[in-house]
Each structure stands twice: as structure tokens, then as C-alpha cells.
C-alpha atoms as a PDB file:
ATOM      1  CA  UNK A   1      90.150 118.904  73.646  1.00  0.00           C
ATOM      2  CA  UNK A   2      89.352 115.357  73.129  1.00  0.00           C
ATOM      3  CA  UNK A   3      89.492 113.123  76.194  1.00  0.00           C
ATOM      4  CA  UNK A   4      88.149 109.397  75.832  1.00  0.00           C
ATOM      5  CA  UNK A   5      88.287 108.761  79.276  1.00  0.00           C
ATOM      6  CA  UNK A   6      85.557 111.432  80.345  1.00  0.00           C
ATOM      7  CA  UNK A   7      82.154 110.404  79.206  1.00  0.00           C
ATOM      8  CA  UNK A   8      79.452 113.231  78.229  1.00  0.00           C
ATOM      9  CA  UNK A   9      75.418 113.414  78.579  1.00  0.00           C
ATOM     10  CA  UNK A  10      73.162 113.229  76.093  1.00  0.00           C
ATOM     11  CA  UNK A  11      74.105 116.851  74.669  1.00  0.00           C
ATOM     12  CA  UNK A  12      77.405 116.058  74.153  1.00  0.00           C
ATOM     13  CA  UNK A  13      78.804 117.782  77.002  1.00  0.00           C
ATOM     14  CA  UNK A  14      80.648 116.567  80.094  1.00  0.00           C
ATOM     15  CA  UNK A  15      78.884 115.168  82.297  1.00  0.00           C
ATOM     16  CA  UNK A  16      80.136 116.497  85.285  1.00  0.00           C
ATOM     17  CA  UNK A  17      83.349 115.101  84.286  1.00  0.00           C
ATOM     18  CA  UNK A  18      82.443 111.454  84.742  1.00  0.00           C
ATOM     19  CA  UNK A  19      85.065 109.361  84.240  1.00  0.00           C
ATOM     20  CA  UNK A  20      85.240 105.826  82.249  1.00  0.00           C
ATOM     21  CA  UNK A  21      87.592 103.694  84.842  1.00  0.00           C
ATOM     22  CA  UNK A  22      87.699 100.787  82.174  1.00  0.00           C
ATOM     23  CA  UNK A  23      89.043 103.125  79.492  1.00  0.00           C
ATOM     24  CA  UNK A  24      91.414 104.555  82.494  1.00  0.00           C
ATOM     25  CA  UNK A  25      92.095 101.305  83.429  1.00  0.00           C
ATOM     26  CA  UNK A  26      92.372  99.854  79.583  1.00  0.00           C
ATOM     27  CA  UNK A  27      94.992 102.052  79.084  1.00  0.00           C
ATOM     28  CA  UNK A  28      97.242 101.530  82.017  1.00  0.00           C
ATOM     29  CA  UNK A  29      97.276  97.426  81.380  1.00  0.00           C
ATOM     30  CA  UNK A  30      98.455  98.689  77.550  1.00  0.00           C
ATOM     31  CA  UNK A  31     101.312 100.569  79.067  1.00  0.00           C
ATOM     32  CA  UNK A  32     102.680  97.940  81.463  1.00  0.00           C
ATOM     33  CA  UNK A  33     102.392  95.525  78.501  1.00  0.00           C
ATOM     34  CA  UNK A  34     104.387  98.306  76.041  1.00  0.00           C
ATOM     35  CA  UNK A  35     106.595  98.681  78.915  1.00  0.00           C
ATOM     36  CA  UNK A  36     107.810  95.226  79.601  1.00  0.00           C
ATOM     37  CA  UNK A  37     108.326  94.546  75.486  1.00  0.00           C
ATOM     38  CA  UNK A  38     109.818  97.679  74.802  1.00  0.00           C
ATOM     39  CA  UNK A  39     113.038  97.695  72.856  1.00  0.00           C
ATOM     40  CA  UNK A  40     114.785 100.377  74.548  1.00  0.00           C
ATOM     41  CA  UNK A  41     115.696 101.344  77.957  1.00  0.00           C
ATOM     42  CA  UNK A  42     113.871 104.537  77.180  1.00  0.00           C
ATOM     43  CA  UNK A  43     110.827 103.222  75.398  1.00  0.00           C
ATOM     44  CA  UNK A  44     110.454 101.025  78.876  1.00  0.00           C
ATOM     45  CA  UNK A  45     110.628 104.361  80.963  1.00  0.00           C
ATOM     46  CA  UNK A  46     107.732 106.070  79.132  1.00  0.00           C
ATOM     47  CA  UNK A  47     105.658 103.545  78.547  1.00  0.00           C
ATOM     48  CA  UNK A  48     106.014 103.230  82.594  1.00  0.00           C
ATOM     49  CA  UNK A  49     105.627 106.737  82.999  1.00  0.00           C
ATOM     50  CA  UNK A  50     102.492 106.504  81.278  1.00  0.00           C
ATOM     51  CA  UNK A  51     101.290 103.837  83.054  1.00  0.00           C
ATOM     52  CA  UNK A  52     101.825 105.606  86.024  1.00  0.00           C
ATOM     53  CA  UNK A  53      99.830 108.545  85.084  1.00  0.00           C
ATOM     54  CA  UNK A  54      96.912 105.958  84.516  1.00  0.00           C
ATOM     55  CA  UNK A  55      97.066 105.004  88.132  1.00  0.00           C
ATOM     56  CA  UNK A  56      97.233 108.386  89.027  1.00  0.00           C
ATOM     57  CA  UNK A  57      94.052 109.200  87.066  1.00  0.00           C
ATOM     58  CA  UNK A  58      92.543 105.966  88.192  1.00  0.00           C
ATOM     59  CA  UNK A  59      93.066 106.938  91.835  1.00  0.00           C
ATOM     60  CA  UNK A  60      92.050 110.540  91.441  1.00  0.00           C
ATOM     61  CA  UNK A  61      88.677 109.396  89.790  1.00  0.00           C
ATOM     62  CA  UNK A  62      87.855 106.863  92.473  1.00  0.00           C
ATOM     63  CA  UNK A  63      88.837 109.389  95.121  1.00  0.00           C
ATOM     64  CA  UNK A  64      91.327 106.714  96.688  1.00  0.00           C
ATOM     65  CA  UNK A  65      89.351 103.748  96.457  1.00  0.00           C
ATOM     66  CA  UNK A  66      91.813 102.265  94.098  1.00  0.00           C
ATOM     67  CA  UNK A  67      95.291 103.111  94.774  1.00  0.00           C
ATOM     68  CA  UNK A  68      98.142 101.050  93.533  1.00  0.00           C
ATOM     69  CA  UNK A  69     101.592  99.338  94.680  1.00  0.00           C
ATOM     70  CA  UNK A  70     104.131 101.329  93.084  1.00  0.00           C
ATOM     71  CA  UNK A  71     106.503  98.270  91.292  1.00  0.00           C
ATOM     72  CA  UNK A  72     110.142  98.203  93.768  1.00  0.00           C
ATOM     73  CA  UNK A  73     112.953  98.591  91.042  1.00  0.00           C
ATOM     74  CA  UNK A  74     115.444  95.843  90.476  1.00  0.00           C
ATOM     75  CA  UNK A  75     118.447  96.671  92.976  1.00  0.00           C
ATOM     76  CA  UNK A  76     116.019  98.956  95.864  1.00  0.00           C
ATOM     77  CA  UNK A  77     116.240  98.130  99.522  1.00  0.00           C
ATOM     78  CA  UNK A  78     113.391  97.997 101.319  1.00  0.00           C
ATOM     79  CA  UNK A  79     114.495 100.238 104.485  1.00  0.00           C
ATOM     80  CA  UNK A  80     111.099 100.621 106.222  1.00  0.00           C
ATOM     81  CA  UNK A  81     113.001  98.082 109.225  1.00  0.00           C
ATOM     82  CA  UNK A  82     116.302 100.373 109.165  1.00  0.00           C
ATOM     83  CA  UNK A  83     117.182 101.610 112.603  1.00  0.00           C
END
């Protein structure tokens, strides 16, 4: 299975399934771009969903060290204040 984002040792094989955060990282910034010119209301929600799978990769790699703001859709309330 290829996977661009893993990088290997000198064999060829994974080395210990090190990940390459600027690929990771690469990849989510092409996303959000895709996302925000997309043509379609569904070409917008993949590329996001994608995007988000990035971060989600990104996060898991760095064990939490980089975690991300999820973007607040147009039209959400922020109820963290509610009573």
C-alpha cells in the first residue's frame, strides 16, 4: 500500500512508521485551498472532509502537540455561556 506520508529506512521499509508532518501538513493546506474554490456545495464538503482527516493524522502523529480549531460554520451559536 503506498503511503507518502510515512517515510522508510534505508531498506525500504517503514521506519517505525515515521511520519512526514510537512507532507501531512502539505496536504491539508491543498484541501482548505480546494475547499474554498470548489464549484459545488459537495466538492466544498470533501475537500473539507479531507482536510479534516489531515488534521486528524497531523494530531495523531504529533501525539497532540498540534491539534487544530475546528472552523465554526456560517449560522452556529456559540453556546459554551448558555445557562
Amino acid at each position: 500500500m503506498l503511503r507518502p506520508w510515512m517515510s522508510c529506512d534505508r531498506d525500504g521499509r517503514d521506519a517505525e512508521a515515521k511520519v512526514d508532518i510537512n507532507y501531512l501538513f502539505l496536504r491539508q493546506q491543498t484541501e482548505r485551498s480546494r475547499a474554498d474554490a470548489a464549484a459545488s456545495e459537495i466538492a466544498r464538503k470533501i475537500h473539507e472532509q479531507l482536510a479534516n482527516e489531515y488534521e486528524r493524522l497531523i494530531e495523531d502523529a504529533t501525539q497532540g502537540r498540534i491539534s487544530f480549531v475546528r472552523p465554526r460554520f456560517i449560522g452556529q451559536t456559540d453556546n459554551s455561556n448558555a445557562k
